[in-house]
N, C-alpha and C. Protein backbone atom coordinates (compact mmCIF):
# COMPACT_ATOMS: atom_id res chain seq x y z
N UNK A 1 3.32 -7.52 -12.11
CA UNK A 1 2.58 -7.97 -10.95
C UNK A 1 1.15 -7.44 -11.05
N UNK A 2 0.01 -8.28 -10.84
CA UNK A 2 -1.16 -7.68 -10.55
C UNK A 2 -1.57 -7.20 -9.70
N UNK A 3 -2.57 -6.60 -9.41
CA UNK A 3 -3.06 -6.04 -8.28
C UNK A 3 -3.58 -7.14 -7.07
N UNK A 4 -4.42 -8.28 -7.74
CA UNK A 4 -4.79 -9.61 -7.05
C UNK A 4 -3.43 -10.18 -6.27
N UNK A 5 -2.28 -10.20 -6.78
CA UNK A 5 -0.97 -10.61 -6.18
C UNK A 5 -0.83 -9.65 -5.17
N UNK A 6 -0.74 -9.00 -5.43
CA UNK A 6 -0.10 -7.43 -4.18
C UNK A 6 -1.13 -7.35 -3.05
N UNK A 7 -2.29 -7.60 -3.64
CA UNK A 7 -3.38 -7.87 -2.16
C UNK A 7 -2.83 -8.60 -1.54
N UNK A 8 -3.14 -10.29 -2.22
CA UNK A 8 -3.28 -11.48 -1.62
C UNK A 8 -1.55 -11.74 -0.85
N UNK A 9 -0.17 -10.49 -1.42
CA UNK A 9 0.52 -10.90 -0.68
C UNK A 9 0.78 -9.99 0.71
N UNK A 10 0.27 -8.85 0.83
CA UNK A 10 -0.15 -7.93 2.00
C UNK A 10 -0.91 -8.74 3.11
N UNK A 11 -2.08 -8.96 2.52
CA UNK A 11 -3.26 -10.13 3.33
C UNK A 11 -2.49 -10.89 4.14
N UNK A 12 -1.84 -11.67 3.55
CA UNK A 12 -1.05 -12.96 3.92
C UNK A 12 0.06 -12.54 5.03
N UNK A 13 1.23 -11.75 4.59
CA UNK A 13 1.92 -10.96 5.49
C UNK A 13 1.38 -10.33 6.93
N UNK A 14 0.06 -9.89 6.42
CA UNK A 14 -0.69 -9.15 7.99
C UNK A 14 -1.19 -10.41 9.03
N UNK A 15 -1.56 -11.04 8.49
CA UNK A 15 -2.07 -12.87 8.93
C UNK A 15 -0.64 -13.45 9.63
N UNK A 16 0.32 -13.27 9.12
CA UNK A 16 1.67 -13.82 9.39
C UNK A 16 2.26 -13.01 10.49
N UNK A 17 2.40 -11.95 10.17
CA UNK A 17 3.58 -11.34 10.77
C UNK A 17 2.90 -9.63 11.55
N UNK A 18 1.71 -9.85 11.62
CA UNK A 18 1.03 -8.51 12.27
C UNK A 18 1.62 -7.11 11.52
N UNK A 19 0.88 -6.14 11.73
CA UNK A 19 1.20 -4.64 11.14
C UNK A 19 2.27 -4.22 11.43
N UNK A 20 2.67 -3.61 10.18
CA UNK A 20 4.37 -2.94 10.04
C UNK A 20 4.37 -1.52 10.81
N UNK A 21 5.52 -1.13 11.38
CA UNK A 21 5.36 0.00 12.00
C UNK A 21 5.43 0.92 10.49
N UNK A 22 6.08 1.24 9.56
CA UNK A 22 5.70 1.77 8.39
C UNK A 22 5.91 0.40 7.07
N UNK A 23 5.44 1.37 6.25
CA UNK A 23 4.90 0.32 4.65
C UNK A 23 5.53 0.96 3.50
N UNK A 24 6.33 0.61 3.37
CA UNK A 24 7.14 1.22 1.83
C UNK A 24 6.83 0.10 0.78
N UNK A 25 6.37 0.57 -0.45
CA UNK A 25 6.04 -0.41 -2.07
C UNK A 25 6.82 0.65 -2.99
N UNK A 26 7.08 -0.21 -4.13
CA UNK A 26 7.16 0.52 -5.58
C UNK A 26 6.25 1.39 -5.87
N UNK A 27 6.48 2.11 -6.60
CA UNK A 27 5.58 3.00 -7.03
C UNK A 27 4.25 2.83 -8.02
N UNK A 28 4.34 1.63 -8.57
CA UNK A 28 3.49 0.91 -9.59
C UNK A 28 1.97 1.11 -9.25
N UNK A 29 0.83 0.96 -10.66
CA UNK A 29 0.12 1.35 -9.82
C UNK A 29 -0.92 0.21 -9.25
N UNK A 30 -0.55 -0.70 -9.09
CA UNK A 30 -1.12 -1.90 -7.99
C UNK A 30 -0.95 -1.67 -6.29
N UNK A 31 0.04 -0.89 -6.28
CA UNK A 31 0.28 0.30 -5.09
C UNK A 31 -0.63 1.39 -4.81
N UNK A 32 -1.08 1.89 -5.55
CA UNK A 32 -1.70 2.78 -5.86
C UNK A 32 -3.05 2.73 -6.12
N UNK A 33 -3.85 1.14 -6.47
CA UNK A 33 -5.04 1.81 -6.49
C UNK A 33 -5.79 1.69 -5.34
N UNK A 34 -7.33 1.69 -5.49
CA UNK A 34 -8.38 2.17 -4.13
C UNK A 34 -8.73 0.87 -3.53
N UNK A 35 -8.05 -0.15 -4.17
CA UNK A 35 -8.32 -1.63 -3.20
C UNK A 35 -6.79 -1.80 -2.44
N UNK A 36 -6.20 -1.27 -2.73
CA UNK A 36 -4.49 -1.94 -2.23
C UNK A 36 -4.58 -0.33 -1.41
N UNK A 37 -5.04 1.15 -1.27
CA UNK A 37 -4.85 1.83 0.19
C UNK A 37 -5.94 1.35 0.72
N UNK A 38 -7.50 1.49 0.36
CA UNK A 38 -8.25 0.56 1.35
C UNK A 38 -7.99 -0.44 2.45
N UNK A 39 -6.92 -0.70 1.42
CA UNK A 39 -6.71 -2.39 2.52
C UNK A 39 -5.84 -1.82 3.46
N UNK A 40 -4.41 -1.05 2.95
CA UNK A 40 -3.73 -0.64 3.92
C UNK A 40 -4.26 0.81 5.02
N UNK A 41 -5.45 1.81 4.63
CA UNK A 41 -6.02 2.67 5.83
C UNK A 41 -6.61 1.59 6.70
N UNK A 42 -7.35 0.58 6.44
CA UNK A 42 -8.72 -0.43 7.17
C UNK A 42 -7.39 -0.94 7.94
N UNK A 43 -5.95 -1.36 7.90
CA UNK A 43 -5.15 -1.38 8.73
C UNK A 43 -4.11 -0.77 9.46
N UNK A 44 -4.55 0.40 9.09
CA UNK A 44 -3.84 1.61 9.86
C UNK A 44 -2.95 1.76 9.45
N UNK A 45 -2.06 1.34 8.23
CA UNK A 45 -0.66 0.98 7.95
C UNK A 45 -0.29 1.97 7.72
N UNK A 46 1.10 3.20 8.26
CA UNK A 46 1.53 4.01 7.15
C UNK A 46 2.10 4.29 6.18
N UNK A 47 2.67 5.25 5.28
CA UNK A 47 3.65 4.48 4.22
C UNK A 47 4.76 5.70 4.11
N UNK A 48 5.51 5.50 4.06
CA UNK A 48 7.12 5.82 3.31
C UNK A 48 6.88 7.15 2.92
N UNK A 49 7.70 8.32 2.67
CA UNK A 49 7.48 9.80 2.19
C UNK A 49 7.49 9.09 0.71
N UNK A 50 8.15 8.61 0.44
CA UNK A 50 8.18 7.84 -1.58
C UNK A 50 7.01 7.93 -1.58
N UNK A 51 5.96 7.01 -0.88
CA UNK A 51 4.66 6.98 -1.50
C UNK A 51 3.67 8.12 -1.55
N UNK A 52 3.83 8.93 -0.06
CA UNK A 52 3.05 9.91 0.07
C UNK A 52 3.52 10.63 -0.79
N UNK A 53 4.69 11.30 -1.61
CA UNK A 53 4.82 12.43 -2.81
C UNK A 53 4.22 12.08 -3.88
N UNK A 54 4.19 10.29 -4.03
CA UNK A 54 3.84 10.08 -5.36
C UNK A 54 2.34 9.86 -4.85
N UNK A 55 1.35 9.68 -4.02
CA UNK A 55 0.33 10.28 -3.93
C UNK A 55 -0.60 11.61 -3.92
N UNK A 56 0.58 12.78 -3.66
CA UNK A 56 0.39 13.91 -4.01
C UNK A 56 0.50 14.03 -5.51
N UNK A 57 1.34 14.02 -5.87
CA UNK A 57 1.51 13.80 -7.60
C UNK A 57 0.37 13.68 -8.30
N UNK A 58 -0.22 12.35 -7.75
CA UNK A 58 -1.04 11.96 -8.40
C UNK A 58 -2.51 12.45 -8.58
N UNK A 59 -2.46 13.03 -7.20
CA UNK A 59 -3.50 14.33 -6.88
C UNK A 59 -3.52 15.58 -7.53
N UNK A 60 -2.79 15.92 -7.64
CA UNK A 60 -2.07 17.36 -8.63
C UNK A 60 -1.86 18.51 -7.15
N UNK A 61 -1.68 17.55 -6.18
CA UNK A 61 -1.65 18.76 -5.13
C UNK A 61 -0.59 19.47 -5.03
């Protein structure tokens, strides 16, 4: 999956079906980069402890 897919299918979903009370994805990193959380902080979205560890991780925190 690309990153252009994983936007354009978030986008579409928020257009459709309004903001999730939480946001769980794979761990991949089309999940992960600074256009796909951009999109999801600019909508307040939160996400899953899965993602937040593997965002620490990725931090070295």
């Amino acid at each position: 999956m690309s990153d252009d897919f994983c936007l354009e299918a978030v986008e579409v979903a928020l257009a459709r079906h309004g903001k999730p009370e939480i946001f769980n994805t794979h761990q991949g990193s089309q999940f992960t980069s600074g256009e796909f959380v951009g999109l999801r902080l600019a909508n307040r979205i939160d996400v899953g402890i899965s993602f937040v560890c593997l965002h620490l991780h990725l931090m070295k925190v």
